[in-house]
N, C-alpha and C. Protein backbone atom coordinates (compact mmCIF):
# COMPACT_ATOMS: atom_id res chain seq x y z
N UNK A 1 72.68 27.51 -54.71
CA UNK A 1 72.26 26.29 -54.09
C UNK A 1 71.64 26.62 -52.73
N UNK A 2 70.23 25.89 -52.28
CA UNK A 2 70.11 25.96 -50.86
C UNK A 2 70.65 24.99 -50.46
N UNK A 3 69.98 25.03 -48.80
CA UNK A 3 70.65 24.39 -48.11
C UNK A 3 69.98 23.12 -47.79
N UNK A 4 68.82 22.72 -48.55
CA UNK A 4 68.70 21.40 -48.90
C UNK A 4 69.12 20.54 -49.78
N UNK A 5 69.27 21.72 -51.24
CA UNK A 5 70.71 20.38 -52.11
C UNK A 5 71.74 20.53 -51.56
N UNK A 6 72.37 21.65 -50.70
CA UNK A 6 73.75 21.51 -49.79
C UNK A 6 73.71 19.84 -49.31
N UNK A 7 72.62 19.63 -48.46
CA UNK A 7 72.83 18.17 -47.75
C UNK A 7 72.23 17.25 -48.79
N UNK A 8 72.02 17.15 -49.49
CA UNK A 8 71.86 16.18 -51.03
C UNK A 8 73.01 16.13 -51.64
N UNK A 9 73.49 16.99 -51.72
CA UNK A 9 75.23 17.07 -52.25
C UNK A 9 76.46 16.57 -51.83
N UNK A 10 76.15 17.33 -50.24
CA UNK A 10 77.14 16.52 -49.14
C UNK A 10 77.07 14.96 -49.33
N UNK A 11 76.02 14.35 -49.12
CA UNK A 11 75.54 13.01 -48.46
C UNK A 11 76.49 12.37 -50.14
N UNK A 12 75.98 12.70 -51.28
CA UNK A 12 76.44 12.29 -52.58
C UNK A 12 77.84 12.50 -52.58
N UNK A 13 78.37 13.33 -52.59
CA UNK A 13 79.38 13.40 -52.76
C UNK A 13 80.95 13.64 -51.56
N UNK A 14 80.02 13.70 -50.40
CA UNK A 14 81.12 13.97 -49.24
C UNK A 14 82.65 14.56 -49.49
N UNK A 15 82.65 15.52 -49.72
CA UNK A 15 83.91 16.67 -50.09
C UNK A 15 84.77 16.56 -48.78
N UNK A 16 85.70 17.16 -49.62
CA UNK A 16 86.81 17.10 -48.40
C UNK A 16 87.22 18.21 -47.50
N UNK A 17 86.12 19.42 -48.16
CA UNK A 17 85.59 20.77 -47.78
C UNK A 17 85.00 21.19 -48.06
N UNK A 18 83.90 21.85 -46.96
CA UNK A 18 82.74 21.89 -47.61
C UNK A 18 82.63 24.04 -47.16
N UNK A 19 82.14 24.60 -47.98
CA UNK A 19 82.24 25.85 -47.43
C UNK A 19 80.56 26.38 -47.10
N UNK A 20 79.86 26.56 -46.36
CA UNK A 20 78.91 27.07 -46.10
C UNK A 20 78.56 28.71 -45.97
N UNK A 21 77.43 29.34 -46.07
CA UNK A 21 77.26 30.54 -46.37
C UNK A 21 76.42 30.62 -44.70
N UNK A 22 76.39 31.34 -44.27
CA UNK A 22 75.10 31.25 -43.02
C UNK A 22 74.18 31.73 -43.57
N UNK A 23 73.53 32.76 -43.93
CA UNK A 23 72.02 32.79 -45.12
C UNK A 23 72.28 31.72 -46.50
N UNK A 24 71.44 31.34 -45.85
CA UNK A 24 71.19 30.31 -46.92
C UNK A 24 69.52 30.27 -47.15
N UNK A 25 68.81 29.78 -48.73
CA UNK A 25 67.33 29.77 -48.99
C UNK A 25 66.93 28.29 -48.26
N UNK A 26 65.91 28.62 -47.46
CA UNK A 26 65.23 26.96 -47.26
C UNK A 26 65.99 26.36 -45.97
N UNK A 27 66.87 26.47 -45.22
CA UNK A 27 67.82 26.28 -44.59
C UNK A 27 68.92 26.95 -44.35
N UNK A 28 69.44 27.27 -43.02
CA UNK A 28 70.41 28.32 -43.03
C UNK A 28 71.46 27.71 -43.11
N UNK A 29 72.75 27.96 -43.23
CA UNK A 29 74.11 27.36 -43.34
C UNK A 29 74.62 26.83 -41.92
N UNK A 30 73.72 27.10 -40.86
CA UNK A 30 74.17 26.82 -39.14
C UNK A 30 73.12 25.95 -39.04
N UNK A 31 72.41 25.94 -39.73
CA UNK A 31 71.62 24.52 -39.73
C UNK A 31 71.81 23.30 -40.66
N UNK A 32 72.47 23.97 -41.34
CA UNK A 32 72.99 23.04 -42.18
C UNK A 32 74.28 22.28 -41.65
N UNK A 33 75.34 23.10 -41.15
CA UNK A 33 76.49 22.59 -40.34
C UNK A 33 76.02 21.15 -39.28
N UNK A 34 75.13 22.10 -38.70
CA UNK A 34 74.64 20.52 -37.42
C UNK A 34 74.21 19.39 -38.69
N UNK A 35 73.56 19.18 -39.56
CA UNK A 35 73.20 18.17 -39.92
C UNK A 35 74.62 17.52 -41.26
N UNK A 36 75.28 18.04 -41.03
CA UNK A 36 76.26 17.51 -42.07
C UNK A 36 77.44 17.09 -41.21
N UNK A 37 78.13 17.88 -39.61
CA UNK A 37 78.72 17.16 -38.63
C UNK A 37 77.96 16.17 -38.00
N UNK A 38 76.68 15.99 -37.80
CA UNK A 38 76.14 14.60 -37.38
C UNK A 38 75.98 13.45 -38.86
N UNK A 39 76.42 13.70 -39.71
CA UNK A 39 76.61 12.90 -40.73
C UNK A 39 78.15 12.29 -40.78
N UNK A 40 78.61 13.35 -40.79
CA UNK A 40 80.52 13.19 -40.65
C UNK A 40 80.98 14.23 -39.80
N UNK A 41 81.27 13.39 -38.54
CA UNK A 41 81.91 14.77 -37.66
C UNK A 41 83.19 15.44 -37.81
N UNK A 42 83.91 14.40 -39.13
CA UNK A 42 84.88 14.78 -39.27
C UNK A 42 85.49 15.76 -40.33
N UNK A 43 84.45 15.57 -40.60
CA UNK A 43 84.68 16.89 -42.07
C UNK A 43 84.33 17.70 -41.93
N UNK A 44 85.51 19.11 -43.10
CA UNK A 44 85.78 20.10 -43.06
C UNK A 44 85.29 21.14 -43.22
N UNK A 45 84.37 21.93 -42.03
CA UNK A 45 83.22 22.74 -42.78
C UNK A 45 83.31 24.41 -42.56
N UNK A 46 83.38 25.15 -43.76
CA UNK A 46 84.70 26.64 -43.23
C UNK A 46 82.97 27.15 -43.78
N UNK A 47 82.80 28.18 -42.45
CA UNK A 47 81.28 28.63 -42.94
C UNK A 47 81.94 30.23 -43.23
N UNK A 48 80.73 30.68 -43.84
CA UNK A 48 81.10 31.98 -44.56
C UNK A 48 80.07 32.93 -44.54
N UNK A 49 80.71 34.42 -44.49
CA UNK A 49 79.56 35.38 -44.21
C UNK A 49 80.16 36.31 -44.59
N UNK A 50 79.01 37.64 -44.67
CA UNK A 50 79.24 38.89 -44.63
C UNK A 50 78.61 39.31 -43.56
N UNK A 51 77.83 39.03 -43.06
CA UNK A 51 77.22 39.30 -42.14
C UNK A 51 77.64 38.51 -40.37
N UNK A 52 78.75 38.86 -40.10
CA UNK A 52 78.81 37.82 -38.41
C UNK A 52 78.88 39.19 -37.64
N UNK A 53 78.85 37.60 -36.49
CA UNK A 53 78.39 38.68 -35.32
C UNK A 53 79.39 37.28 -34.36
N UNK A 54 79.23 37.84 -32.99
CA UNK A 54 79.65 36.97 -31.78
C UNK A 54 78.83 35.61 -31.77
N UNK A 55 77.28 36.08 -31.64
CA UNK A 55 76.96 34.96 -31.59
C UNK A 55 77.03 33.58 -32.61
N UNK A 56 76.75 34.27 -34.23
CA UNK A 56 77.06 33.61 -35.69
C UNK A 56 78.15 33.03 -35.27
N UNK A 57 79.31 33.34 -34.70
CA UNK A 57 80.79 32.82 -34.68
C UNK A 57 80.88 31.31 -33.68
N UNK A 58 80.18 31.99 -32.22
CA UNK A 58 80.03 31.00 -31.40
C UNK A 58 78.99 29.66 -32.11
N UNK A 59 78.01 30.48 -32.28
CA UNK A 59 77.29 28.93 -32.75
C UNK A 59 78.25 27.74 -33.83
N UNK A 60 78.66 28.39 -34.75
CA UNK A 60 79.31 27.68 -35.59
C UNK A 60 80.19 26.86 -35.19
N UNK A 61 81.10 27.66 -33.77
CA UNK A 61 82.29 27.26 -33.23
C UNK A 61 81.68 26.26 -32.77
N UNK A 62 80.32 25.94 -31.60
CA UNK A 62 80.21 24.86 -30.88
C UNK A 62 79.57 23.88 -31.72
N UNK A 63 78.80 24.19 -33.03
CA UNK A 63 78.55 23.22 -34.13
C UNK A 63 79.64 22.34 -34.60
N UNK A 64 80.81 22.60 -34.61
CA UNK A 64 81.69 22.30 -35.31
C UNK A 64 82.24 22.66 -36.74
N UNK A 65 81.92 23.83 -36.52
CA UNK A 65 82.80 24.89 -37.71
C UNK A 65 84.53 24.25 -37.69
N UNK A 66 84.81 24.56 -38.77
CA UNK A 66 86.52 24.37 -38.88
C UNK A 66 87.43 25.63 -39.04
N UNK A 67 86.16 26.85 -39.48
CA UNK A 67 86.75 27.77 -39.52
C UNK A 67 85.80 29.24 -40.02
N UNK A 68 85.94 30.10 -40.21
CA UNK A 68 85.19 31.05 -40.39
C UNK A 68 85.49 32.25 -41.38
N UNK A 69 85.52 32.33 -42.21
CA UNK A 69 85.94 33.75 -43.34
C UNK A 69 84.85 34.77 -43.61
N UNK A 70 85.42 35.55 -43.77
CA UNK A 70 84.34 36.69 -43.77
C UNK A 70 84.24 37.17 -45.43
N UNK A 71 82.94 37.42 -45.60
CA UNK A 71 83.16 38.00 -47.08
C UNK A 71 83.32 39.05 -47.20
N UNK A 72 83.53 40.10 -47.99
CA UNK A 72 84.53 39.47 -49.49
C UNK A 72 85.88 38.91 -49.11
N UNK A 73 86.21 38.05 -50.11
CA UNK A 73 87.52 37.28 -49.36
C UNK A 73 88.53 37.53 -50.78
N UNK A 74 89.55 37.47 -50.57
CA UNK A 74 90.59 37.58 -51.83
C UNK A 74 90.99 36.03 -52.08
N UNK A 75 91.33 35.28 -53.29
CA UNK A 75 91.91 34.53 -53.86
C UNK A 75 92.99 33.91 -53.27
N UNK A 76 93.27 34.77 -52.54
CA UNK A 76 94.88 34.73 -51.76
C UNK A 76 94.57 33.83 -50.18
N UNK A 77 93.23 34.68 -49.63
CA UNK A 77 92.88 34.23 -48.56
C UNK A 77 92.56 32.93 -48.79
N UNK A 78 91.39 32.59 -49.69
CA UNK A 78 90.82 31.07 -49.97
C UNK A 78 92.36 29.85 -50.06
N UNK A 79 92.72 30.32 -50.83
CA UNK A 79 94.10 29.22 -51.22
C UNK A 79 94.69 29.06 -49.56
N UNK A 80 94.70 30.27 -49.21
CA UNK A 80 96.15 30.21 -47.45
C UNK A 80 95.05 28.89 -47.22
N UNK A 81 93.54 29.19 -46.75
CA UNK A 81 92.75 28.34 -46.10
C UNK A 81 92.61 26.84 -47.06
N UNK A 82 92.49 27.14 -47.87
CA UNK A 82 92.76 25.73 -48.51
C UNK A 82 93.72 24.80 -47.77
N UNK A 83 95.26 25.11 -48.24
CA UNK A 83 96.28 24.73 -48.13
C UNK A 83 96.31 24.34 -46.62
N UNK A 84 95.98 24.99 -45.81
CA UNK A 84 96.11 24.90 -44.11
C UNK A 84 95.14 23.49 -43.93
N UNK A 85 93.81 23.57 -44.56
CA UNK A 85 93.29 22.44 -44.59
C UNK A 85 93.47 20.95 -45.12
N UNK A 86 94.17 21.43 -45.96
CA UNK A 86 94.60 20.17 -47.32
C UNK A 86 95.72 19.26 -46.25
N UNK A 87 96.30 20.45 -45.62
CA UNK A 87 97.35 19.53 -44.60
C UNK A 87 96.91 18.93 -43.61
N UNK A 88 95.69 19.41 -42.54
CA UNK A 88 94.64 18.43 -41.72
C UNK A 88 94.37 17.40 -42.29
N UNK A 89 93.83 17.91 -43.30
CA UNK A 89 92.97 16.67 -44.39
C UNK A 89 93.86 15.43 -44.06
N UNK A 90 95.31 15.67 -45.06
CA UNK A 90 96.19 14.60 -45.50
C UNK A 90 97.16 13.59 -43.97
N UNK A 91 96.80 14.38 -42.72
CA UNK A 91 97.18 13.98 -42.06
C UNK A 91 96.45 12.73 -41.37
N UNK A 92 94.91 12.94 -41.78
CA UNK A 92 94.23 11.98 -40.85
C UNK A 92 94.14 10.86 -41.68
């Protein structure tokens, strides 16, 4: 998926987490973040990479990232982050 059906998708279906890639085709995933927190600032957006750096981290952070994983990720990791979220989620 790029990151123009990303925000065709979002807008349709507004998830309750949304995971972003930062390379993304057509749109990057940090451009994508700003336009999906000015849609809903409140939702959950865990961006993802193999590739970060300081700055990748900061931008995301002052975009309103929720969180940041690095790829490759284990099964184990996704679920911890799930679960940590599912409980934000259910609180608000």
């Amino acid at each position: 998926m790029d990151g123009v059906e990303g925000l065709e998708k979002f807008r349709a279906i507004r998830p309750m987490i949304t995971f972003l890639d930062i390379v993304m085709p057509k749109k990057s995933g940090l451009e994508l973040l700003k336009e999906l927190k000015a849609i809903d600032p409140n939702s959950i957006i865990i961006m993802v990479s193999s590739y970060i750096t300081k700055q990748n981290i900061q931008e995301a952070k002052n975009s309103g990232a929720s969180w940041f994983i690095m790829k490759p990720f284990t099964k184990e990791k996704l679920a911890e982050i799930l679960t940590k979220f599912e409980k934000v989620s259910s609180e608000n």
